[in-house]
N, C-alpha and C. Protein backbone atom coordinates (compact mmCIF):
# COMPACT_ATOMS: atom_id res chain seq x y z
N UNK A 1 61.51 82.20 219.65
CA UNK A 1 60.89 83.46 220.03
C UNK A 1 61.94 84.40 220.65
N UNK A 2 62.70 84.12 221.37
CA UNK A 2 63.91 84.55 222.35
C UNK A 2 64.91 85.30 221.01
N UNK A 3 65.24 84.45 220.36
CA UNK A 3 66.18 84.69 219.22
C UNK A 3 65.81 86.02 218.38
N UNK A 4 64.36 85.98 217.97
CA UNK A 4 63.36 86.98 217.44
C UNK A 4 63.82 88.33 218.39
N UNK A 5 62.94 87.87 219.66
CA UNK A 5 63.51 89.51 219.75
C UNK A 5 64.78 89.73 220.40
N UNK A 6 65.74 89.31 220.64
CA UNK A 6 67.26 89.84 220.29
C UNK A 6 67.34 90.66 218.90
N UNK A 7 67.29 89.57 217.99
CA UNK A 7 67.13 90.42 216.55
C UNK A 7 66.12 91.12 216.52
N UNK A 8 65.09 91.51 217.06
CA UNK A 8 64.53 93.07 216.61
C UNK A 8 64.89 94.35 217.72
N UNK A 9 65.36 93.80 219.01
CA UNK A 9 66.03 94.43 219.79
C UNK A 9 67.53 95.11 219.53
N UNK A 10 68.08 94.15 218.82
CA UNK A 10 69.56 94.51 217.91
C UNK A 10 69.57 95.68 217.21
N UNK A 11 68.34 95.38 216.09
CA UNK A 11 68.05 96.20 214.77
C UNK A 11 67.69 97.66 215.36
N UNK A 12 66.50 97.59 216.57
CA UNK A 12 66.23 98.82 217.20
C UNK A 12 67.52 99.86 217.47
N UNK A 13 68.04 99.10 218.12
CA UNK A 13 69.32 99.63 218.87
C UNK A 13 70.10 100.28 217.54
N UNK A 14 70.18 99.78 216.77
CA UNK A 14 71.11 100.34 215.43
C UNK A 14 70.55 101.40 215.31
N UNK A 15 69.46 101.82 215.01
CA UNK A 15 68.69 102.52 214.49
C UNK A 15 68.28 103.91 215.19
N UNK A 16 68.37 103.61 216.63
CA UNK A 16 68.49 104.66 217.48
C UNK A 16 69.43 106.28 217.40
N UNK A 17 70.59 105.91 216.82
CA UNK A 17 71.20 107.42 216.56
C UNK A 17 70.51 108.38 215.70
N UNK A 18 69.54 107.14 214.56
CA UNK A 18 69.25 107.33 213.48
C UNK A 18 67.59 108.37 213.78
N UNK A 19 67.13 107.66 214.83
CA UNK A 19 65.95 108.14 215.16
C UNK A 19 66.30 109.19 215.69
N UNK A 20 66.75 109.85 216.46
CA UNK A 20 67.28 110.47 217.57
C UNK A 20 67.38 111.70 217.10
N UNK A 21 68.04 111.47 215.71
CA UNK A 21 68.51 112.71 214.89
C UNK A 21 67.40 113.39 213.91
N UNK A 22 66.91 112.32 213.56
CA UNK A 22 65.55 112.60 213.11
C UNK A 22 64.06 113.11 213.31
N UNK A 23 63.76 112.77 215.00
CA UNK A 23 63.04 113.18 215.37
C UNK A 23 63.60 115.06 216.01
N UNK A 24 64.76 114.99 216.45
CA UNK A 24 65.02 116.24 217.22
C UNK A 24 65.01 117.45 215.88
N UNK A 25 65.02 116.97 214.98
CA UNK A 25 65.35 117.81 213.87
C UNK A 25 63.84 118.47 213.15
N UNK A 26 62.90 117.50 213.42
CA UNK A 26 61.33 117.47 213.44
C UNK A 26 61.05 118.84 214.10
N UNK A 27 61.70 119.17 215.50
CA UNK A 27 61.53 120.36 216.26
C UNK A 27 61.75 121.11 215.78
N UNK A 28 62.69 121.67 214.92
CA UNK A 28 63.26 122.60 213.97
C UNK A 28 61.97 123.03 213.40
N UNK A 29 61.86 122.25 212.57
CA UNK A 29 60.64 122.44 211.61
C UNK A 29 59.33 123.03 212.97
N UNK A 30 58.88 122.46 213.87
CA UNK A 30 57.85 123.16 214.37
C UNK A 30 57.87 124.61 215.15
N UNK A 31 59.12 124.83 215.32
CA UNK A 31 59.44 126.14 215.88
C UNK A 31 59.86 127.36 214.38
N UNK A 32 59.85 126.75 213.13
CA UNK A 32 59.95 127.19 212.40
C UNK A 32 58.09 128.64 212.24
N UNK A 33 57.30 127.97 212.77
CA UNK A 33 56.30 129.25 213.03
C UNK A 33 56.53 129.85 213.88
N UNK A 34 56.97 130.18 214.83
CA UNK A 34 57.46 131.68 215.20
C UNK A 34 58.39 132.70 214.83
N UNK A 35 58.82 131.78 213.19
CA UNK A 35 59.60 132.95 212.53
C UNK A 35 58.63 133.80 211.74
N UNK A 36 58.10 132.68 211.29
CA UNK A 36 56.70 133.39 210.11
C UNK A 36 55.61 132.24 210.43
N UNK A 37 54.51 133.00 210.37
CA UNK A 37 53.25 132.15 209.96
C UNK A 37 52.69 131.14 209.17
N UNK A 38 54.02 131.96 207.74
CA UNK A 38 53.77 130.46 206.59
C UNK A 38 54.19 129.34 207.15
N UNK A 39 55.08 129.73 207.65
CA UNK A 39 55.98 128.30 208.09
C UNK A 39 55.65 127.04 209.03
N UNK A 40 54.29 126.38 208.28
CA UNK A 40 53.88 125.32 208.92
C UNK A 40 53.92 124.18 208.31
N UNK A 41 54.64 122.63 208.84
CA UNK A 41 55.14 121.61 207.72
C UNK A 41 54.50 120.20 208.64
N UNK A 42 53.34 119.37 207.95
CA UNK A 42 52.67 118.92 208.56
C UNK A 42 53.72 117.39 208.95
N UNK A 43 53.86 116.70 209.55
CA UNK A 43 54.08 115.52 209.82
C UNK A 43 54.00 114.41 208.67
N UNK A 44 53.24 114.55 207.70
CA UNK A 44 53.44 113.73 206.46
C UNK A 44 54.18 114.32 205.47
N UNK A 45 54.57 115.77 205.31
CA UNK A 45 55.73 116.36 204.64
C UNK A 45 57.36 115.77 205.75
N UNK A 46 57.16 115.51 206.65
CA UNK A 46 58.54 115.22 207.05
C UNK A 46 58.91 113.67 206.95
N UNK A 47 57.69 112.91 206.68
CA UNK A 47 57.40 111.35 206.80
C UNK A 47 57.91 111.23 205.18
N UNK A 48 57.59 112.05 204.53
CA UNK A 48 57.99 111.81 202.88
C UNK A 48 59.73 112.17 202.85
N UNK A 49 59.69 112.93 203.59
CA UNK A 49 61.37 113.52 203.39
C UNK A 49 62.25 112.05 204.22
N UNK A 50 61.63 111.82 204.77
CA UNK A 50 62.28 110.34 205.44
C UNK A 50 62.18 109.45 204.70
N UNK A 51 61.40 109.05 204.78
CA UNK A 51 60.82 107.81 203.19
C UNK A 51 62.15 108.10 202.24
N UNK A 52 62.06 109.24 201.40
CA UNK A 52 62.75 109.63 200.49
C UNK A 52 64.41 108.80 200.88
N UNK A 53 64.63 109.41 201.68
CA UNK A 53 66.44 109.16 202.88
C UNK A 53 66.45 107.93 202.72
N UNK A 54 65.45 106.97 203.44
CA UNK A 54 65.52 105.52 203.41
C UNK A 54 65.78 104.59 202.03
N UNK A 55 65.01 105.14 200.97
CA UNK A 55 65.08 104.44 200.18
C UNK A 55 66.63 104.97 199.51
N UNK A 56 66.51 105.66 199.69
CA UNK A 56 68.15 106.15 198.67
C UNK A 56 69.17 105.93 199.22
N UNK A 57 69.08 104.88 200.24
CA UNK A 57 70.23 103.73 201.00
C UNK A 57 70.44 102.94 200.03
N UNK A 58 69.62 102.10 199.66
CA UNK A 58 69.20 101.07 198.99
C UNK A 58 69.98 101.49 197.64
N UNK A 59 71.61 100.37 197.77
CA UNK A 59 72.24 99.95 196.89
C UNK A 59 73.54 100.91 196.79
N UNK A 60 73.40 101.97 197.38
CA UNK A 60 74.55 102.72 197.89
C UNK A 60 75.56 102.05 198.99
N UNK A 61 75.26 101.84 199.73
CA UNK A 61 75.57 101.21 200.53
C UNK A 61 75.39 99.70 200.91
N UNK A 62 75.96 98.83 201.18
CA UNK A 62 75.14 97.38 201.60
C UNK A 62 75.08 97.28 202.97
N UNK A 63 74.03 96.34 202.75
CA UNK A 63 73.22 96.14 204.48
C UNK A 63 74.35 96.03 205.71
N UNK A 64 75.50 94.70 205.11
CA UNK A 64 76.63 94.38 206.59
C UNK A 64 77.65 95.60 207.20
N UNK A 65 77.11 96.46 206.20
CA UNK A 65 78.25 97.57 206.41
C UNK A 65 77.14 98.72 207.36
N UNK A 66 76.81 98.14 208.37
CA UNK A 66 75.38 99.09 209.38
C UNK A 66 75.98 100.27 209.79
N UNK A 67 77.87 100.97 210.07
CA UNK A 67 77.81 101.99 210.49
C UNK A 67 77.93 103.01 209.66
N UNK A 68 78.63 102.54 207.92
CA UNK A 68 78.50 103.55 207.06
C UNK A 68 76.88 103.57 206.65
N UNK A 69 76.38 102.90 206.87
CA UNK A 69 74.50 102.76 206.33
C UNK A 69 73.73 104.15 207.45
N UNK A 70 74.61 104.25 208.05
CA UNK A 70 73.87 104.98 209.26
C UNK A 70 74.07 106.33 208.82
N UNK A 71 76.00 106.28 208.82
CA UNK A 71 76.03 107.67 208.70
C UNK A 71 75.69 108.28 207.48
N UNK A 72 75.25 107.65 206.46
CA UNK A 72 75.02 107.70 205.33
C UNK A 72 73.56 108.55 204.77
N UNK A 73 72.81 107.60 205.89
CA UNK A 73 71.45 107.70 206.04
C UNK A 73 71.11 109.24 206.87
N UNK A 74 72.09 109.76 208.21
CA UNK A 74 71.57 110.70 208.67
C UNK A 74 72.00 112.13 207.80
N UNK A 75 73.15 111.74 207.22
CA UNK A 75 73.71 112.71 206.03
C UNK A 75 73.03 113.02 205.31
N UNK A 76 72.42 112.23 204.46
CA UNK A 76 71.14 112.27 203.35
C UNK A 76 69.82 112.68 203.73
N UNK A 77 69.43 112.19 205.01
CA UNK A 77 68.05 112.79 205.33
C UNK A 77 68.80 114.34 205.85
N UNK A 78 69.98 115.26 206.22
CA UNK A 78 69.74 116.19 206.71
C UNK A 78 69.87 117.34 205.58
N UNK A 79 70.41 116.56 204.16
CA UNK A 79 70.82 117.24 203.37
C UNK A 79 69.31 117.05 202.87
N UNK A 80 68.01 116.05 202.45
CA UNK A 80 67.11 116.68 201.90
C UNK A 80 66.13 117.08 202.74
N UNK A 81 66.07 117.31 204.06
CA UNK A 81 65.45 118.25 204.66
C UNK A 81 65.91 119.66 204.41
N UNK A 82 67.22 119.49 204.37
CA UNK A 82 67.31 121.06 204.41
C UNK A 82 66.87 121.61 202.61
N UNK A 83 67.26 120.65 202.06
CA UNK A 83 67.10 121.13 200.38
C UNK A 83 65.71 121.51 200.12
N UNK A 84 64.90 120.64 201.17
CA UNK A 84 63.35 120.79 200.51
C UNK A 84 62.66 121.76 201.25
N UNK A 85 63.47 122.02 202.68
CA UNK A 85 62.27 123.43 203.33
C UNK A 85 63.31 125.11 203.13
N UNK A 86 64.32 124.67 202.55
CA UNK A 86 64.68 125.98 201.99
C UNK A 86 63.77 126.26 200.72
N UNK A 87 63.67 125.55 199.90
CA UNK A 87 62.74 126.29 198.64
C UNK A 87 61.33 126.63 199.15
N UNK A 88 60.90 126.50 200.65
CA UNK A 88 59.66 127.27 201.28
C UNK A 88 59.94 128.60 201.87
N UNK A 89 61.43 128.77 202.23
CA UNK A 89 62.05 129.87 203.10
C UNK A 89 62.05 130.95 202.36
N UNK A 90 61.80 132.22 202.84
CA UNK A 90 62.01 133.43 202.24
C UNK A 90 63.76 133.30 202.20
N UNK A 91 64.62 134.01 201.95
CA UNK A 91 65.91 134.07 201.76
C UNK A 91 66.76 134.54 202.93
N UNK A 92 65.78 135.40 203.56
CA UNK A 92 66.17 135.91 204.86
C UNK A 92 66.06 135.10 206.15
N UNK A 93 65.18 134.21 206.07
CA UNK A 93 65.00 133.19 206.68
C UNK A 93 65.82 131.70 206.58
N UNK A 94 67.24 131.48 205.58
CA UNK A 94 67.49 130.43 205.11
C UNK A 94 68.53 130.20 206.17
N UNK A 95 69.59 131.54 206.75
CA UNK A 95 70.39 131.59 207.26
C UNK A 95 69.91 131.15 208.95
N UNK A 96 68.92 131.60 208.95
CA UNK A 96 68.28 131.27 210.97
C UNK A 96 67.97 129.41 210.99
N UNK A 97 67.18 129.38 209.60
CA UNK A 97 67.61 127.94 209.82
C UNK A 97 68.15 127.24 209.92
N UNK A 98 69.37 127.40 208.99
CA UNK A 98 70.33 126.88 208.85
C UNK A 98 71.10 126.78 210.61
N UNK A 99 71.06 127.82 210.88
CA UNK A 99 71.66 128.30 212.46
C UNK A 99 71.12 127.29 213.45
N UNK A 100 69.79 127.04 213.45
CA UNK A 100 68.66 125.93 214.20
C UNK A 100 69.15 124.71 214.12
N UNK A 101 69.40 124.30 212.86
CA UNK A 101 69.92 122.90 212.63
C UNK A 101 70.84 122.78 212.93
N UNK A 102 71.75 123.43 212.92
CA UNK A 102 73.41 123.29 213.65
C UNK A 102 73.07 123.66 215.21
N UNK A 103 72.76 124.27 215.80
CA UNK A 103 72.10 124.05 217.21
C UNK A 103 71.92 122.80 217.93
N UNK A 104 70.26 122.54 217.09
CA UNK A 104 69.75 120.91 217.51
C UNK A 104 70.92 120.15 217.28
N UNK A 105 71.79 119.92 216.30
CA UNK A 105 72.81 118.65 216.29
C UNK A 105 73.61 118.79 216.97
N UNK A 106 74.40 119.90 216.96
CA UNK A 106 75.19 120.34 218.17
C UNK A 106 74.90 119.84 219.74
N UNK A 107 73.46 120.24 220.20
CA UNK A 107 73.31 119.44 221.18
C UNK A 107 73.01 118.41 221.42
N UNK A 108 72.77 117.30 220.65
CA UNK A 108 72.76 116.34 220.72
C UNK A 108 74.02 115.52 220.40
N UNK A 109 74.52 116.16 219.82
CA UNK A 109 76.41 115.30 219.83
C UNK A 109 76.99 115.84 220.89
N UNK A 110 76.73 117.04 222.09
CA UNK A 110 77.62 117.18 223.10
C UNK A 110 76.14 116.82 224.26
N UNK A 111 75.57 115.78 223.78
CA UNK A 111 74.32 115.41 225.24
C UNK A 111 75.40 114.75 226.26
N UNK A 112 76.34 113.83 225.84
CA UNK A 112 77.05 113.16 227.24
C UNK A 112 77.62 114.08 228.03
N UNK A 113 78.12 115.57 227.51
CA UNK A 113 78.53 116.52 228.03
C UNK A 113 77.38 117.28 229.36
N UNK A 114 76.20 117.06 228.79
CA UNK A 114 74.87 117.53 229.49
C UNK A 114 74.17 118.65 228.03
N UNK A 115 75.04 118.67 226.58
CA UNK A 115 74.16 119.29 226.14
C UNK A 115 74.93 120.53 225.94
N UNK A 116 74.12 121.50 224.91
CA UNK A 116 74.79 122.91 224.74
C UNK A 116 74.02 124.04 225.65
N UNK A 117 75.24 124.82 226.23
CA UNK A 117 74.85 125.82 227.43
C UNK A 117 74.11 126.60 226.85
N UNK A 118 72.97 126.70 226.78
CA UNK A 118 71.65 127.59 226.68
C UNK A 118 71.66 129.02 226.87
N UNK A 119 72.19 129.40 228.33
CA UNK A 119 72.53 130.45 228.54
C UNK A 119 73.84 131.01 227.89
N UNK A 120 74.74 130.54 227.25
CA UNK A 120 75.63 130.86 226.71
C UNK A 120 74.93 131.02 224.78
N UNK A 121 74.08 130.37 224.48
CA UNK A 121 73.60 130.49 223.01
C UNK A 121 72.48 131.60 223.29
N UNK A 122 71.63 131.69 224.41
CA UNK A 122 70.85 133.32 224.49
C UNK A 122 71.89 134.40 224.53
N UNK A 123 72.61 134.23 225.37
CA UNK A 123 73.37 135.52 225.06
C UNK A 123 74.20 135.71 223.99
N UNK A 124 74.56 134.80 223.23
CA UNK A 124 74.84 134.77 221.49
C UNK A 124 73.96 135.35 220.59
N UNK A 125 72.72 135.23 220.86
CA UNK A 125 71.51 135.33 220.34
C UNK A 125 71.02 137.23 220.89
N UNK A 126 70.76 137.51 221.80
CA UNK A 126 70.57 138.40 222.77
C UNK A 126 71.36 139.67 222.94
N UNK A 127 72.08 138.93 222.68
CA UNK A 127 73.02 139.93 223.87
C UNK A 127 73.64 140.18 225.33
N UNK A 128 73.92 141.28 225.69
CA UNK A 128 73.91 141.55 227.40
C UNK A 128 72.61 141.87 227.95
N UNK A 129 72.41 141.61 228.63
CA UNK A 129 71.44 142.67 229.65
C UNK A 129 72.27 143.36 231.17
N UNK A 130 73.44 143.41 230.91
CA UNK A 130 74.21 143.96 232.14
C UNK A 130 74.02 145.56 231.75
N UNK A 131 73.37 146.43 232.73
CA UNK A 131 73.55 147.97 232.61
C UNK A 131 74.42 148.75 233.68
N UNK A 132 75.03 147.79 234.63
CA UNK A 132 76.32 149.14 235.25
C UNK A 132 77.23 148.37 234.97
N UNK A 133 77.83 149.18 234.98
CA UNK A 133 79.38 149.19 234.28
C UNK A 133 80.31 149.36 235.90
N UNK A 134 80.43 147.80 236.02
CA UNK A 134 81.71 147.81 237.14
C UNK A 134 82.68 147.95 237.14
N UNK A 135 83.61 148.04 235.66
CA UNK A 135 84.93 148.29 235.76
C UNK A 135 84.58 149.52 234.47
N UNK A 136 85.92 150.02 234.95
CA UNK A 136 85.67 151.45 233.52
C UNK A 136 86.52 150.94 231.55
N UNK A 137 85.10 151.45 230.88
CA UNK A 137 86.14 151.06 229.74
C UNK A 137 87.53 151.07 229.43
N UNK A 138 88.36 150.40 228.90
CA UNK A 138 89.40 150.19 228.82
C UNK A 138 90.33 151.61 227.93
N UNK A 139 89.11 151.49 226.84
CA UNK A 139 89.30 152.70 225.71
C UNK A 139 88.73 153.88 226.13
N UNK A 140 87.94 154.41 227.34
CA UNK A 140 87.98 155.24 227.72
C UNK A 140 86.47 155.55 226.60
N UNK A 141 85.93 156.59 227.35
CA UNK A 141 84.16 157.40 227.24
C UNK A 141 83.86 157.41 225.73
N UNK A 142 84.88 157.65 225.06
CA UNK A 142 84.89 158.34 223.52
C UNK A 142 86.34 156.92 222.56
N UNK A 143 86.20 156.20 223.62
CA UNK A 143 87.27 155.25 222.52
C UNK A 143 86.67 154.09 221.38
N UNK A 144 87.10 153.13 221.14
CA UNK A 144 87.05 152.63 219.51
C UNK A 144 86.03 151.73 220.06
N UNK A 145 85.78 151.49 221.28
CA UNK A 145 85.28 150.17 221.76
C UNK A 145 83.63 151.18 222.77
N UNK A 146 82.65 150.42 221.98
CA UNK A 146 81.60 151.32 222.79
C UNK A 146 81.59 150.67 224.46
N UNK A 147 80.68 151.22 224.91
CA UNK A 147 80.15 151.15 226.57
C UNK A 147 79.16 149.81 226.19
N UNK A 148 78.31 149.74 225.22
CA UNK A 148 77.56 148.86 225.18
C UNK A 148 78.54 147.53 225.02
N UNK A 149 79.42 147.52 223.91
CA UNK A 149 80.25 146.09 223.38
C UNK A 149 80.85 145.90 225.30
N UNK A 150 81.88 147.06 225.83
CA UNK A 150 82.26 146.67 226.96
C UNK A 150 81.21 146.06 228.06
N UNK A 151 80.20 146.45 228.37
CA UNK A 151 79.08 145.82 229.05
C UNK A 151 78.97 144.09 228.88
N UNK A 152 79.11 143.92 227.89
CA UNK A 152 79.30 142.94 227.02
C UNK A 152 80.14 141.72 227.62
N UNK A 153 80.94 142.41 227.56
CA UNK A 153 82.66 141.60 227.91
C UNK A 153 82.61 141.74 229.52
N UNK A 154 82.28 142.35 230.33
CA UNK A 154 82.15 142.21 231.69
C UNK A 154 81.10 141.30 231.83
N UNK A 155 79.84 141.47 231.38
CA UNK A 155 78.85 140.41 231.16
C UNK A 155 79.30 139.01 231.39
N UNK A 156 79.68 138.68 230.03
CA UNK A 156 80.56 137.53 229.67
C UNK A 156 81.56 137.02 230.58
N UNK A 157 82.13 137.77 231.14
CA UNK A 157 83.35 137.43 232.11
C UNK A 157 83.08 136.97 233.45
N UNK A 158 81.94 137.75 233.44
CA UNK A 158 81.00 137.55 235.34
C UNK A 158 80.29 136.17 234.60
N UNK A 159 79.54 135.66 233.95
CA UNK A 159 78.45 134.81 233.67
C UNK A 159 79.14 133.36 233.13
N UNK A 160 80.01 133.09 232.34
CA UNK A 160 80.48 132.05 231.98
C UNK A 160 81.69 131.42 232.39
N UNK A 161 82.37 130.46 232.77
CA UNK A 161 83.37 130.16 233.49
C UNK A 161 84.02 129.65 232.01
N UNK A 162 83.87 129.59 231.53
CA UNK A 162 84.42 129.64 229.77
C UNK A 162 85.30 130.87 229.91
N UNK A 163 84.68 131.91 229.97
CA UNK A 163 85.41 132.73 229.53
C UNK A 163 85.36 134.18 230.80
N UNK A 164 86.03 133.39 231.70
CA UNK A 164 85.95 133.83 232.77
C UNK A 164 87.28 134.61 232.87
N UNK A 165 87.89 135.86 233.40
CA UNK A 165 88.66 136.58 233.54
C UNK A 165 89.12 137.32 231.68
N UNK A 166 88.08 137.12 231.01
CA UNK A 166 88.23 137.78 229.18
C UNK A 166 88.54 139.16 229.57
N UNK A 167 88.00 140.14 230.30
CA UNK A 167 88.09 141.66 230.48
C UNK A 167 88.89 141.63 230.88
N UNK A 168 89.74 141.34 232.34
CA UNK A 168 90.95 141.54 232.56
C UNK A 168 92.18 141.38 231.22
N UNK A 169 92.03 139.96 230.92
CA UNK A 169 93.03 139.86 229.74
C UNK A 169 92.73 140.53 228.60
N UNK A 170 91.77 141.08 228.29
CA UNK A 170 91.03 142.08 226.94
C UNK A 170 91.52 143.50 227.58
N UNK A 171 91.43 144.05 228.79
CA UNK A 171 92.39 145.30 229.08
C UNK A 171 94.14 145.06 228.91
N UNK A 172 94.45 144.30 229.42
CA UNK A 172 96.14 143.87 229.32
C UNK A 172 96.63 144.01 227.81
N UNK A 173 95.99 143.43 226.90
CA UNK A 173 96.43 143.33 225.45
C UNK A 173 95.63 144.21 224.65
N UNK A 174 94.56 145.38 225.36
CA UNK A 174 93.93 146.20 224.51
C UNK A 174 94.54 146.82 222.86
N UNK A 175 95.54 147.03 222.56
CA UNK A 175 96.86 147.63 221.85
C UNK A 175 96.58 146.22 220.83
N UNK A 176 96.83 144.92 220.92
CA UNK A 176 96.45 144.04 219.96
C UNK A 176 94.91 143.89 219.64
N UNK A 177 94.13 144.12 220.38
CA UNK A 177 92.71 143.42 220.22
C UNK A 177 92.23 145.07 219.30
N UNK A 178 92.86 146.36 219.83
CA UNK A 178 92.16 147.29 218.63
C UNK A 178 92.27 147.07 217.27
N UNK A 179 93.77 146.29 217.04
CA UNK A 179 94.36 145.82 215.73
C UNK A 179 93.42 144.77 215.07
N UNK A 180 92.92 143.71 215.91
CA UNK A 180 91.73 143.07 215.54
C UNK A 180 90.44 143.43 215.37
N UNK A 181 90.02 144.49 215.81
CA UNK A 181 88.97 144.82 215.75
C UNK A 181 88.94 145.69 214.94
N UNK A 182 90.08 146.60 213.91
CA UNK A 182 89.92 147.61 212.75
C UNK A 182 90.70 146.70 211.68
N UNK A 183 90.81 145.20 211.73
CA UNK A 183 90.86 144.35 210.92
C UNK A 183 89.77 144.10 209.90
N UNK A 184 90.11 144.30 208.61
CA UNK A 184 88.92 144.06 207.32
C UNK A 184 88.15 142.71 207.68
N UNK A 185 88.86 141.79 207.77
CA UNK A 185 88.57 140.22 208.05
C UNK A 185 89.86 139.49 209.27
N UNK A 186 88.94 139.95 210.92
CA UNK A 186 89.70 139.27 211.54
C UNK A 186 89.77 138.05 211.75
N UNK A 187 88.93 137.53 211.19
CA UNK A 187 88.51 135.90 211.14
C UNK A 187 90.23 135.33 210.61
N UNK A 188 90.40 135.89 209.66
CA UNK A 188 91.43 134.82 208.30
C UNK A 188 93.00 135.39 209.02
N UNK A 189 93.08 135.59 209.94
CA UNK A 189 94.19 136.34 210.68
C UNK A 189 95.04 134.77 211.65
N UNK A 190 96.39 134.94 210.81
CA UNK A 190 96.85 133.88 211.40
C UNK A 190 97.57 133.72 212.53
N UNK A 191 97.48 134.71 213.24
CA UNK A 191 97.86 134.82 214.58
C UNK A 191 96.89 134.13 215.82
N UNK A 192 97.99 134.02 217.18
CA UNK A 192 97.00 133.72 218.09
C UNK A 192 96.57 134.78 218.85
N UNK A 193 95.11 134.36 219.40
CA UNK A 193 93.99 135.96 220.11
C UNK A 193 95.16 135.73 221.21
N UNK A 194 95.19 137.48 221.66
CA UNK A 194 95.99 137.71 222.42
C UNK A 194 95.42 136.84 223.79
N UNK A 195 95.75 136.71 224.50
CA UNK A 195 96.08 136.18 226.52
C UNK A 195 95.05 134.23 226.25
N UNK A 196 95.23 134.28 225.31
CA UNK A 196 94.97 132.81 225.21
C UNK A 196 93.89 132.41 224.76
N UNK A 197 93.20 133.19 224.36
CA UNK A 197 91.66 133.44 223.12
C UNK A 197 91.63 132.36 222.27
C-alpha cells in the first residue's frame, strides 16, 4: 500500500508543471468575455482540447523519457488551444489574445521571482495617469517629443525602480534618442539605447 502511493504521489508530482499550465491558461479563456460577449468556452470545450494534447503524446515520445513528455505535452496543448479558439476570434481580437497567453505564462515562469509586476503591465496597457509635469520637457513646448509621451517618462521614472532615473538619462542623450525615435524601424537598430537602455 505504502509503495502505491509513493507511485501515485511520484506520478502527481510529474504532472504538476503540467497542470499548472493548464489550468492558468483556462483563465485566459474565461476573461476572454470581457472582450466580446461571444466569447464564451464552456469547460468541456477545454477538456476536449486537453484530451486531444494527451493523446498525441502517445508514441511521439516514450513514457521513460518524463521531461521531454512534459515539455512536449505543454507545447502541444498551448499550440492547440491557441489553434482552436483563434478560428472563434474576430481578427482583431487574435492579437490581445495572443498578448494574454504570453502574460499568464510569463507569470508563471517568473512566480519564484513573486510573479510579473502588474503595475508595470497596467501601465503598458494604460498608460500614464501622471498630469503635472515636474520637470520641463526636454524638447521644449513645440518639440518632436509631446507633453503627454514626456508625462510618460517622468511617470515611469518616479514609479518603477526598473527604470528608475530613464528621464534624467533620456534628457542627457536627447540628440540620440530623437534619432531613434524618427527611425523607420527602431526596433532592427544595431546599436546600444543610449545611457544603458
Amino acid at each position: 500500500m505504502d509503495i502505491t502511493m509513493r507511485a501515485i504521489e511520484q506520478t502527481r508530482a510529474n504532472f504538476e508543471p503540467i497542470s499548472l499550465r493548464v489550468s492558468r491558461l483556462f483563465f485566459v479563456l474565461a476573461d476572454l468575455i470581457n472582450v466580446n460577449d461571444m466569447y464564451q468556452y464552456s469547460l468541456e470545450y477545454y477538456r476536449l482540447i486537453y484530451e486531444g494534447a494527451i493523446r498525441s503524446v502517445e508514441g511521439v515520445i516514450e513514457k521513460q523519457n518524463r521531461n521531454a513528455r512534459k515539455a512536449y505535452f505543454i507545447s502541444e496543448f498551448q499550440r492547440r488551444l491557441y489553434r482552436s479558439v483563434c478560428r472563434s476570434l474576430f481578427e482583431k481580437d487574435k492579437l490581445l489574445f495572443s498578448f494574454l497567453l504570453c502574460l499568464k505564462i510569463m507569470d508563471e515562469v517568473q512566480a519564484a521571482e513573486g510573479g510579473l509586476n502588474f503595475a508595470e503591465v497596467r501601465f503598458l496597457m494604460a498608460g500614464a495617469t501622471q498630469v503635472e509635469i515636474t520637470k520641463p520637457n526636454p524638447t521644449g513646448p513645440s518639440g518632436w517629443l509631446s507633453n503627454k509621451a514626456w508625462l510618460s517618462f517622468l511617470e515611469l521614472s518616479s514609479k518603477f525602480k526598473t527604470f528608475k532615473n530613464f528621464d534624467d538619462d533620456f534628457t542627457k542623450h536627447i540628440l540620440v534618442w530623437e534619432k531613434i525615435y524618427n527611425s523607420a524601424k527602431p526596433q532592427s537598430q544595431k546599436q546600444i539605447w543610449p545611457g544603458g537602455w
